[in-house]
C-alpha atoms as a PDB file:
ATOM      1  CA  UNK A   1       0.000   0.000   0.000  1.00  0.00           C
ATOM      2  CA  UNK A   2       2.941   2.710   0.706  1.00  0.00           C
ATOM      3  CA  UNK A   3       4.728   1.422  -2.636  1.00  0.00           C
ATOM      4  CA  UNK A   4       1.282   2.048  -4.414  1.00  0.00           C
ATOM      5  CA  UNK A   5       1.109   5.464  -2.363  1.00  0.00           C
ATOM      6  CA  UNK A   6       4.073   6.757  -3.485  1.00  0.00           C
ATOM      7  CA  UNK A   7       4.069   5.654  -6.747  1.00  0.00           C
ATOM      8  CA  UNK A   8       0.663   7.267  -7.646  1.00  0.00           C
ATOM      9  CA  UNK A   9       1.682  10.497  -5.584  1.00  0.00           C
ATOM     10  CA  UNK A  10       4.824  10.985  -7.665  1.00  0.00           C
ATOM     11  CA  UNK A  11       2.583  10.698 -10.934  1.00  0.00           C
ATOM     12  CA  UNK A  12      -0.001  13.153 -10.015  1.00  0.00           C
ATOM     13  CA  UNK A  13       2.461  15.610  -8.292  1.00  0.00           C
ATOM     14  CA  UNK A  14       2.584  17.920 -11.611  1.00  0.00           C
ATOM     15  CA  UNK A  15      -1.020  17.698 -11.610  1.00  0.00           C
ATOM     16  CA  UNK A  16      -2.020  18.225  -8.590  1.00  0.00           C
ATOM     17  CA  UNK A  17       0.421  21.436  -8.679  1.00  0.00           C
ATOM     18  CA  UNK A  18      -0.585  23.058 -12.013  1.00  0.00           C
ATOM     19  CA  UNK A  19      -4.404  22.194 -11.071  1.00  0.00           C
ATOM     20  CA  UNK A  20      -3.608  24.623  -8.084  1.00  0.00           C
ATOM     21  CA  UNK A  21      -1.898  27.135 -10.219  1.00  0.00           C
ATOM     22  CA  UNK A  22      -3.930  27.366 -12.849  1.00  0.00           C
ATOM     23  CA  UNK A  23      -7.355  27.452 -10.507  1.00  0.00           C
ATOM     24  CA  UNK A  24      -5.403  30.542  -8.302  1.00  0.00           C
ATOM     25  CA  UNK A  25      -5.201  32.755 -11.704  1.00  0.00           C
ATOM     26  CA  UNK A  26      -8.576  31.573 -12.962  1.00  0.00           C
ATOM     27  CA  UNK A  27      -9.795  33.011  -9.471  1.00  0.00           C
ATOM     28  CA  UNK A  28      -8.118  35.945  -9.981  1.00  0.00           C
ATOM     29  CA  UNK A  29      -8.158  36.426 -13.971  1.00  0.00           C
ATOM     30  CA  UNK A  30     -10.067  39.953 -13.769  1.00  0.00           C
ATOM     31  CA  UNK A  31      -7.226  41.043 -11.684  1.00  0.00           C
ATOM     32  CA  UNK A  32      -4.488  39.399 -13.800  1.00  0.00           C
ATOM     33  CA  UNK A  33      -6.546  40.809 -16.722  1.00  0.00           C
ATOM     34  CA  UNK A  34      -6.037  37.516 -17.927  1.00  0.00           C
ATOM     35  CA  UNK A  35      -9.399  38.238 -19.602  1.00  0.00           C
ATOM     36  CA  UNK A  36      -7.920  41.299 -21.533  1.00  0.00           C
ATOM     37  CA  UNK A  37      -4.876  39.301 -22.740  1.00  0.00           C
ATOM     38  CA  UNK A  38      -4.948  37.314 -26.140  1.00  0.00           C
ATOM     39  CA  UNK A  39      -3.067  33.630 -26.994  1.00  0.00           C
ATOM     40  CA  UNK A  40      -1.845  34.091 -30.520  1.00  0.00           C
ATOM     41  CA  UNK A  41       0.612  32.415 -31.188  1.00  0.00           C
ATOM     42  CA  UNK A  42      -0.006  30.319 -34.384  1.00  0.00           C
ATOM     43  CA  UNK A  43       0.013  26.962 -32.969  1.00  0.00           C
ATOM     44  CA  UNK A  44      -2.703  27.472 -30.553  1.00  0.00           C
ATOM     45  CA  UNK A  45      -4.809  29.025 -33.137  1.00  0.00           C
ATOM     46  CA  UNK A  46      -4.386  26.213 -35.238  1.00  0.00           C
ATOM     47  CA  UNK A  47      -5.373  24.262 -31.990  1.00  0.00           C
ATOM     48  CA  UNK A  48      -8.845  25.805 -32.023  1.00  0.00           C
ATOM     49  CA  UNK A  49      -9.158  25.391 -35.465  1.00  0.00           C
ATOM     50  CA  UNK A  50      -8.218  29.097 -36.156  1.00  0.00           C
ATOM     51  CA  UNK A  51      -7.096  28.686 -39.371  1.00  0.00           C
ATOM     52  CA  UNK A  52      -5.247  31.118 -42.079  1.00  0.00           C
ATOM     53  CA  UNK A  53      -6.808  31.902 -45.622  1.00  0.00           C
ATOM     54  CA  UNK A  54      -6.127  29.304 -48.074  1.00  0.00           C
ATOM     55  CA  UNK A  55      -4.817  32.144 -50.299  1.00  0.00           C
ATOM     56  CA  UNK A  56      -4.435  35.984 -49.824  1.00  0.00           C
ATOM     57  CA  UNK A  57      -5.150  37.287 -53.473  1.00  0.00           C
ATOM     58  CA  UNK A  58      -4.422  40.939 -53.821  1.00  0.00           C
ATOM     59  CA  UNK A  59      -5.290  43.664 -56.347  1.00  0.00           C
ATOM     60  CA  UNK A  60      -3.628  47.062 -56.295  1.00  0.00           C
ATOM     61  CA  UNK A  61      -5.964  49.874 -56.266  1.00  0.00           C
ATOM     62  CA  UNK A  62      -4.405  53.646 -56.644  1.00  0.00           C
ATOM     63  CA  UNK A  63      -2.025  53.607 -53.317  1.00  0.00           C
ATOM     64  CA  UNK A  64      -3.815  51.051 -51.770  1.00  0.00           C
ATOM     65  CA  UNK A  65      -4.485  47.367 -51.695  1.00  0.00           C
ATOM     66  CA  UNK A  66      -7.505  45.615 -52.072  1.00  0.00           C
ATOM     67  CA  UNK A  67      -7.144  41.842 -50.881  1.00  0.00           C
ATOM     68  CA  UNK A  68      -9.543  38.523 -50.695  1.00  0.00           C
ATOM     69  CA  UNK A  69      -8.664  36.380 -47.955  1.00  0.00           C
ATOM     70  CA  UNK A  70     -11.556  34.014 -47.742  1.00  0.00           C
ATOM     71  CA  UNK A  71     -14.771  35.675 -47.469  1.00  0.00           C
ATOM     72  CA  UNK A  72     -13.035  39.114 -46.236  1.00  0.00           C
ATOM     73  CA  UNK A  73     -12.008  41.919 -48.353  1.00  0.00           C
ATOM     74  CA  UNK A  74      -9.431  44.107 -46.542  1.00  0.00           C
ATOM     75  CA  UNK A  75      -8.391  47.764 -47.718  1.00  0.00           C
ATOM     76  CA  UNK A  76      -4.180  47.525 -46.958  1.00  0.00           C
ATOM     77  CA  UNK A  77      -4.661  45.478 -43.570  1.00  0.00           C
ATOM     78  CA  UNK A  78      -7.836  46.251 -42.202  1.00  0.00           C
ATOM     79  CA  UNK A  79     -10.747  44.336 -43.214  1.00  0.00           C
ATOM     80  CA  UNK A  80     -13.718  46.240 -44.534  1.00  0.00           C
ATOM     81  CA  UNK A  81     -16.552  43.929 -46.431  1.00  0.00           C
ATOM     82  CA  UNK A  82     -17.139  40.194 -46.758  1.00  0.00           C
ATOM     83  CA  UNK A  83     -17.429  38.919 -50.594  1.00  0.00           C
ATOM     84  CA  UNK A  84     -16.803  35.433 -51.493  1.00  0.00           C
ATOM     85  CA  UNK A  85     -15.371  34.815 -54.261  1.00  0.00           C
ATOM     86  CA  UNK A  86     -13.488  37.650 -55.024  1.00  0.00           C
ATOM     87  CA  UNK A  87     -12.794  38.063 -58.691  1.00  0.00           C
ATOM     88  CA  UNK A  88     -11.407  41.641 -59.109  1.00  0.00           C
ATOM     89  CA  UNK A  89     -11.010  45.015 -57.334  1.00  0.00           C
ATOM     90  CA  UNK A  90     -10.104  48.422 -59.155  1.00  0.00           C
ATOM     91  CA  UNK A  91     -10.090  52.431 -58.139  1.00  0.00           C
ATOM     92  CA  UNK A  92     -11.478  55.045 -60.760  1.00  0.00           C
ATOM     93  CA  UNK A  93     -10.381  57.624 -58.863  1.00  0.00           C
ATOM     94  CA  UNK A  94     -13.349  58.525 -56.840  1.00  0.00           C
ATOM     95  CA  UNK A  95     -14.426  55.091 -55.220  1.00  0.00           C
ATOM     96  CA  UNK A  96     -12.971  51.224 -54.664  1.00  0.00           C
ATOM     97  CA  UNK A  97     -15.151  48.739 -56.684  1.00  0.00           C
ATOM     98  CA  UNK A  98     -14.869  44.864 -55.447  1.00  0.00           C
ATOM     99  CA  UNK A  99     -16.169  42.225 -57.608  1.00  0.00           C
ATOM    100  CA  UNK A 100     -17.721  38.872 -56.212  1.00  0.00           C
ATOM    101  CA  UNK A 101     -19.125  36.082 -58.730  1.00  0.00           C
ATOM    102  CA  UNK A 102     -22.499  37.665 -57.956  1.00  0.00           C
ATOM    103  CA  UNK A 103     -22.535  40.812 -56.520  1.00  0.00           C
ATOM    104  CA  UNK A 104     -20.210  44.190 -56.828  1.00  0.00           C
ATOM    105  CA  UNK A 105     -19.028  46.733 -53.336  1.00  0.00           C
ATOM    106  CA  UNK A 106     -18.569  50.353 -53.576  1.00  0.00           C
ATOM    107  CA  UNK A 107     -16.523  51.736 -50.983  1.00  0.00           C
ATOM    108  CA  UNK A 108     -14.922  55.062 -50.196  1.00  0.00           C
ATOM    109  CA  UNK A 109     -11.672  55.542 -50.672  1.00  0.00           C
ATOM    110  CA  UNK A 110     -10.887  55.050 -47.017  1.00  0.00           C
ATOM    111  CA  UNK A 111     -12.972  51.536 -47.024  1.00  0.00           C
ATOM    112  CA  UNK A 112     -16.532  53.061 -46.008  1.00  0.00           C
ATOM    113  CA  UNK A 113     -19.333  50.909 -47.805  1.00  0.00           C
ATOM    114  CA  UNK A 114     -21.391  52.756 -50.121  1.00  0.00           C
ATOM    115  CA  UNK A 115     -23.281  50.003 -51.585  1.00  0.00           C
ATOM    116  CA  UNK A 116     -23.380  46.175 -52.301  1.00  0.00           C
ATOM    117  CA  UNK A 117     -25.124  46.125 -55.524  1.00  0.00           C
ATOM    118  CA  UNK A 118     -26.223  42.488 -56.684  1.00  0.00           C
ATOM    119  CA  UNK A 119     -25.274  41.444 -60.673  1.00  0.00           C
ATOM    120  CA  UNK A 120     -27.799  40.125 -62.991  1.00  0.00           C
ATOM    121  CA  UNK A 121     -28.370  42.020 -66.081  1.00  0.00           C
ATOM    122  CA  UNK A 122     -30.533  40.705 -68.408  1.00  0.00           C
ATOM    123  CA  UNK A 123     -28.152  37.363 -70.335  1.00  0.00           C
ATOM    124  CA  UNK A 124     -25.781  37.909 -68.052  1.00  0.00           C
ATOM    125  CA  UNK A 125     -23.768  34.981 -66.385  1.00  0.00           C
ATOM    126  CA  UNK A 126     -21.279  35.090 -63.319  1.00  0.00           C
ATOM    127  CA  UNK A 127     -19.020  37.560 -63.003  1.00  0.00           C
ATOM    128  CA  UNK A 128     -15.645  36.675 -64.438  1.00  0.00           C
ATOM    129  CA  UNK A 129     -13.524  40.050 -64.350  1.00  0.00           C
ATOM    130  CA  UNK A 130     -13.792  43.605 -63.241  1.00  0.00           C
ATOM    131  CA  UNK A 131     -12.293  46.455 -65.241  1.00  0.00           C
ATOM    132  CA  UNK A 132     -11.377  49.474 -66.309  1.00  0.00           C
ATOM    133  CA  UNK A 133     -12.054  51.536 -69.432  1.00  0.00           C
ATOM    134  CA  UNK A 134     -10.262  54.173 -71.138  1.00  0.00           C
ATOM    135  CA  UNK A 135     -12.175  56.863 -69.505  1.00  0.00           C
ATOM    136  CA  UNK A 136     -12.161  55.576 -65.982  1.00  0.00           C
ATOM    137  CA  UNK A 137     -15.606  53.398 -66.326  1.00  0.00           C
ATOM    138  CA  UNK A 138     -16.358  49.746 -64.492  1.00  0.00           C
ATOM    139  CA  UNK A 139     -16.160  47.263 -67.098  1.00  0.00           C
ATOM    140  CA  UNK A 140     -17.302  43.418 -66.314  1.00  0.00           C
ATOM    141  CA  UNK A 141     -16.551  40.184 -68.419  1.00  0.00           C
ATOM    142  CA  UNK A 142     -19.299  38.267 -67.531  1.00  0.00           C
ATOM    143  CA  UNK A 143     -20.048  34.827 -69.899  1.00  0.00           C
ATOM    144  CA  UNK A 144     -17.482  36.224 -72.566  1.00  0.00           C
ATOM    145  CA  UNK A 145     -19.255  39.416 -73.113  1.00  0.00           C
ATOM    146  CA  UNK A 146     -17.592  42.994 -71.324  1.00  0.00           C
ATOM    147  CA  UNK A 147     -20.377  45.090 -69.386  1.00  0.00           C
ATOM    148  CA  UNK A 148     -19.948  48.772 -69.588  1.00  0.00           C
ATOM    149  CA  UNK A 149     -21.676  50.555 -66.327  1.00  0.00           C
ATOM    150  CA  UNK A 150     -23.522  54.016 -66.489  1.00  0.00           C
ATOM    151  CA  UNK A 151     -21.324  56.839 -63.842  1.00  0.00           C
ATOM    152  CA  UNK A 152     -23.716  55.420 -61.011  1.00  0.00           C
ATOM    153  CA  UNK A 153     -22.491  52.487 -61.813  1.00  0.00           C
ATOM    154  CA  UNK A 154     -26.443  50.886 -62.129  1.00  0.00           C
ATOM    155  CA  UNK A 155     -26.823  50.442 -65.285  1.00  0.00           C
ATOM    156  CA  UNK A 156     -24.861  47.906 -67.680  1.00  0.00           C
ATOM    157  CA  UNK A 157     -24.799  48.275 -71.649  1.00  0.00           C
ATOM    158  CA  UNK A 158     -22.710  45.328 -73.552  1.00  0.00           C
ATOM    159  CA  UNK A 159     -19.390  46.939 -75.148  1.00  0.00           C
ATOM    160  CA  UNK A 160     -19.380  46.968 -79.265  1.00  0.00           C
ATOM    161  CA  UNK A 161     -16.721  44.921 -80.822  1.00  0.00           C
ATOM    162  CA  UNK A 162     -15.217  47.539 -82.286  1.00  0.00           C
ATOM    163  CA  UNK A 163     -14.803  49.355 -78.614  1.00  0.00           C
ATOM    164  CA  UNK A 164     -11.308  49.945 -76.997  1.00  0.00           C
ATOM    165  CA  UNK A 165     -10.539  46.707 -74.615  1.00  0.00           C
ATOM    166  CA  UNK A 166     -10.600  47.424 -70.961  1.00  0.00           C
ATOM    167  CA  UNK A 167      -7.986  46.669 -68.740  1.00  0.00           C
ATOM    168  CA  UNK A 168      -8.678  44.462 -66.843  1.00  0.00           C
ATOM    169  CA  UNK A 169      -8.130  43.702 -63.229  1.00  0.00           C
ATOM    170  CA  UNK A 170      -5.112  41.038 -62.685  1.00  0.00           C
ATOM    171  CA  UNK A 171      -3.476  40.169 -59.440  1.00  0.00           C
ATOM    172  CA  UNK A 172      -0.332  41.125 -58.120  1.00  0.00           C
ATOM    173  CA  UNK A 173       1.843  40.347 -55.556  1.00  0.00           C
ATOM    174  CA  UNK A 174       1.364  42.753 -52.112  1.00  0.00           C
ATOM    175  CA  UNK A 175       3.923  43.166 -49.643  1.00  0.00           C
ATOM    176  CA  UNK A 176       4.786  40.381 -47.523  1.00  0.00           C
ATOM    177  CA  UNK A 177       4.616  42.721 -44.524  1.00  0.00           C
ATOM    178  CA  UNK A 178       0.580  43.005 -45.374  1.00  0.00           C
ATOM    179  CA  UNK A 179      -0.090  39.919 -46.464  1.00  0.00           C
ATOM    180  CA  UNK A 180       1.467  38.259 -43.232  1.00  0.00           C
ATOM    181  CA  UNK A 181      -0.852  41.400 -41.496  1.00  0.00           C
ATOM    182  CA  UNK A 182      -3.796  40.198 -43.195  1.00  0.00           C
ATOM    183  CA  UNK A 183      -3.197  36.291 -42.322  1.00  0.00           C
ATOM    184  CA  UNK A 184      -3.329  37.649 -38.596  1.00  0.00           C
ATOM    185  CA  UNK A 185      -6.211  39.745 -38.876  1.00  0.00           C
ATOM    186  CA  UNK A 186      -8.403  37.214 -40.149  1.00  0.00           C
ATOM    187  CA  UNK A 187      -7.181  34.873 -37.869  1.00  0.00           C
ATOM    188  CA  UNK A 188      -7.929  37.330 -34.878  1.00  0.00           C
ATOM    189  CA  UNK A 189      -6.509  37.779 -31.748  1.00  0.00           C
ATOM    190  CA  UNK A 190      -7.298  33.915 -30.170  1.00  0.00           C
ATOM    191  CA  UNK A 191      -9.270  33.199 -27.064  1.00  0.00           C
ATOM    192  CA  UNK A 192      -8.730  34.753 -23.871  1.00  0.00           C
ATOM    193  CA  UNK A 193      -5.159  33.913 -22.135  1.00  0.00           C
ATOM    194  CA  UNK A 194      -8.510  33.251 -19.065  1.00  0.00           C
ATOM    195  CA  UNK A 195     -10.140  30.930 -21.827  1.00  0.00           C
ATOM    196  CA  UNK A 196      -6.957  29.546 -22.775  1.00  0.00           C
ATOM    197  CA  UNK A 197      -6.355  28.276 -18.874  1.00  0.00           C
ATOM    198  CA  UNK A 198     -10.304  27.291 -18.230  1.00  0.00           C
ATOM    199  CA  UNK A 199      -9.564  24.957 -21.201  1.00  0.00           C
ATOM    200  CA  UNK A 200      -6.308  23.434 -19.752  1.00  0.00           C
ATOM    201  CA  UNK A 201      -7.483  23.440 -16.251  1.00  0.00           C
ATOM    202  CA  UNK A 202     -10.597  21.032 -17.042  1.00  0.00           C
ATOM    203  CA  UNK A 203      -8.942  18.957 -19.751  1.00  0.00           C
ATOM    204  CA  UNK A 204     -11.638  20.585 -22.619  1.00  0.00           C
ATOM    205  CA  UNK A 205      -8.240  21.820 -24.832  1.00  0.00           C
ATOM    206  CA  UNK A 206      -7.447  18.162 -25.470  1.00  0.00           C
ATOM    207  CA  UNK A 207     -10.724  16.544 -26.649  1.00  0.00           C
ATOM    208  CA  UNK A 208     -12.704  13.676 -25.075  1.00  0.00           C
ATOM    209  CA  UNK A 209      -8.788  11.924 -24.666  1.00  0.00           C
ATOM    210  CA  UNK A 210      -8.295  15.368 -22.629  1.00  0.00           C
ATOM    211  CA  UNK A 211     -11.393  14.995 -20.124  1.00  0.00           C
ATOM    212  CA  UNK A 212     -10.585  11.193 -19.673  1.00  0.00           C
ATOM    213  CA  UNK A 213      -6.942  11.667 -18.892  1.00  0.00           C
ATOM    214  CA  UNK A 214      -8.259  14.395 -16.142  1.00  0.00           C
ATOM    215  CA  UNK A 215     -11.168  12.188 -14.798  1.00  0.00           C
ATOM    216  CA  UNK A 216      -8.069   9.642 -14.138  1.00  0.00           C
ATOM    217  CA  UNK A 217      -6.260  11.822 -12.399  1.00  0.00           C
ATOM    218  CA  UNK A 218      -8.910  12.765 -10.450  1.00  0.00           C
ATOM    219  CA  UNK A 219      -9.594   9.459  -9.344  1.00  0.00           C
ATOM    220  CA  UNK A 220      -5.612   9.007  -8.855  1.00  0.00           C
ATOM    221  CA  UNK A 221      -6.019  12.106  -6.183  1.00  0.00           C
ATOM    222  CA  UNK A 222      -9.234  10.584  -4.535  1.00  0.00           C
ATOM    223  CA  UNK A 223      -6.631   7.121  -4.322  1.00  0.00           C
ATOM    224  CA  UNK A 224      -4.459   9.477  -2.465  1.00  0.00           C
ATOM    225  CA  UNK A 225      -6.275  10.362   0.146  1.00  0.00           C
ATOM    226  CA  UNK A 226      -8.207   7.547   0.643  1.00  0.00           C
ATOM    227  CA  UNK A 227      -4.763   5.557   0.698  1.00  0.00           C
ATOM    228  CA  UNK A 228      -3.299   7.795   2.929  1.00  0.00           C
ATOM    229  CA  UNK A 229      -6.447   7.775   5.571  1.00  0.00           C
ATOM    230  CA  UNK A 230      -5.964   3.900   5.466  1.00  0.00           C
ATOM    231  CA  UNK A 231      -2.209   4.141   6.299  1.00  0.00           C
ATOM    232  CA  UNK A 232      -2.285   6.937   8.607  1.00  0.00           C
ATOM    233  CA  UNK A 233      -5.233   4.701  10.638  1.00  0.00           C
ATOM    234  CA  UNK A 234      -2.668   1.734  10.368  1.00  0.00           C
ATOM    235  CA  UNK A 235      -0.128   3.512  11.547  1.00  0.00           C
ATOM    236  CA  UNK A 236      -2.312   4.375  14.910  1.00  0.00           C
ATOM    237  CA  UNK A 237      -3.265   0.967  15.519  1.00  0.00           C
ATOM    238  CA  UNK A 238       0.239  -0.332  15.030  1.00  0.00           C
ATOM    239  CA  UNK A 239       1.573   2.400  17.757  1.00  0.00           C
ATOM    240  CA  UNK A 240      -1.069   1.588  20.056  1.00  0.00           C
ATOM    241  CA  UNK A 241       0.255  -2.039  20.099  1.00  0.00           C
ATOM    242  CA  UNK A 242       3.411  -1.186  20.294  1.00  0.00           C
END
């Protein structure tokens, strides 16, 4: 029994001592501000399933950038508008026009939203391109056909064959500076460093495997003492006798 004792005691030491630290800062997180305070480092993120954009395409628009990252546009590194699949972005000099495969955003040029207006004209498909023409309108490719768009951008007339060709809207290659920026805005800033210790301090962070291991060592503790009640009442008797 004091083999088993101390065998058991020894494995549940470390427990048994970050259980107590942890639970003393979870008591006194608002204090700590552990509330306040953010775990971002990438591998936790990726922990809770905080994942990065698959890609981060970017389009350069005047000074600025216009990027997709996911379903998030962002204007340089802040994110202003969500639009899924993003298939263009251009500036004509008085606003930022984003293209989706359904839908177009007008935004200021300091990433206010004017308007989200939907695409559809009459045989038009999905948006393939957005563009530019000669004189600073919004041209769209849309089923093989280019869309011109009225100033208020509104309404679309088909271009003429014998038009001048727009140019068109490719990507290019931003900073690495902003795109790594971007990657950690839309990751955000992670759970709470007080989340982060609520999940370690009842097993949650690890799964089902996690709470298991915990109940164990629970039990392991509740060996402990109920071990140690049995020797210490041994020990009694035994003195007694002697």
């Amino acid at each position: 029994m004091r083999r088993l004792h101390r065998t058991v005691g020894v494995t549940a030491a470390a427990f048994v001592i970050f259980m107590v630290a942890s639970g003393l800062a979870i008591n006194h997180s608002n204090g700590l501000g552990l509330d306040r305070r953010h775990v971002s480092q990438p591998i936790v993120l990726d922990w809770y399933g905080l994942d990065g954009p698959e890609n981060v395409q970017s389009y350069a628009a005047g000074d600025n950038w216009l990027s997709f990252a996911g379903s998030s546009l962002f204007l340089n590194d802040k994110p202003v508008a969500t639009l899924s699949s993003g298939k263009g972005a251009v500036f004509n000099g008085e606003m930022l026009i984003a293209a989706g495969s359904d839908e177009l955003l007008l935004l200021d040029p300091e990433g206010n939203l004017i308007e989200r207006l939907p695409w559809g004209p009459a045989g038009a498909g999905k948006i393939d391109s957005l563009g530019l023409s000669d004189n600073g309108g919004v041209v769209v490719a849309s089923a093989g056909q280019a869309w011109f768009a009225d100033k208020d951008v509104l309404a679309w007339e088909r271009q003429s064959e014998s038009g001048t060709p727009p140019l068109w809207a490719t990507p290019a290659s931003a900073p690495e500076t902003l795109q790594q920026a971007i990657v950690r805005q839309y990751r955000g800033s992670g759970p709470s460093l007080e989340r982060f210790l609520l999940d370690l301090h009842s097993g949650r962070i690890f799964g089902s495997i996690g709470i298991l291991v915990y109940d164990l060592l629970a039990l392991a503790i509740a060996f402990l003492a109920l071990s140690g009640l049995i020797l210490w009442v041994r020990g009694r008797r035994n003195g007694r006798k002697k």
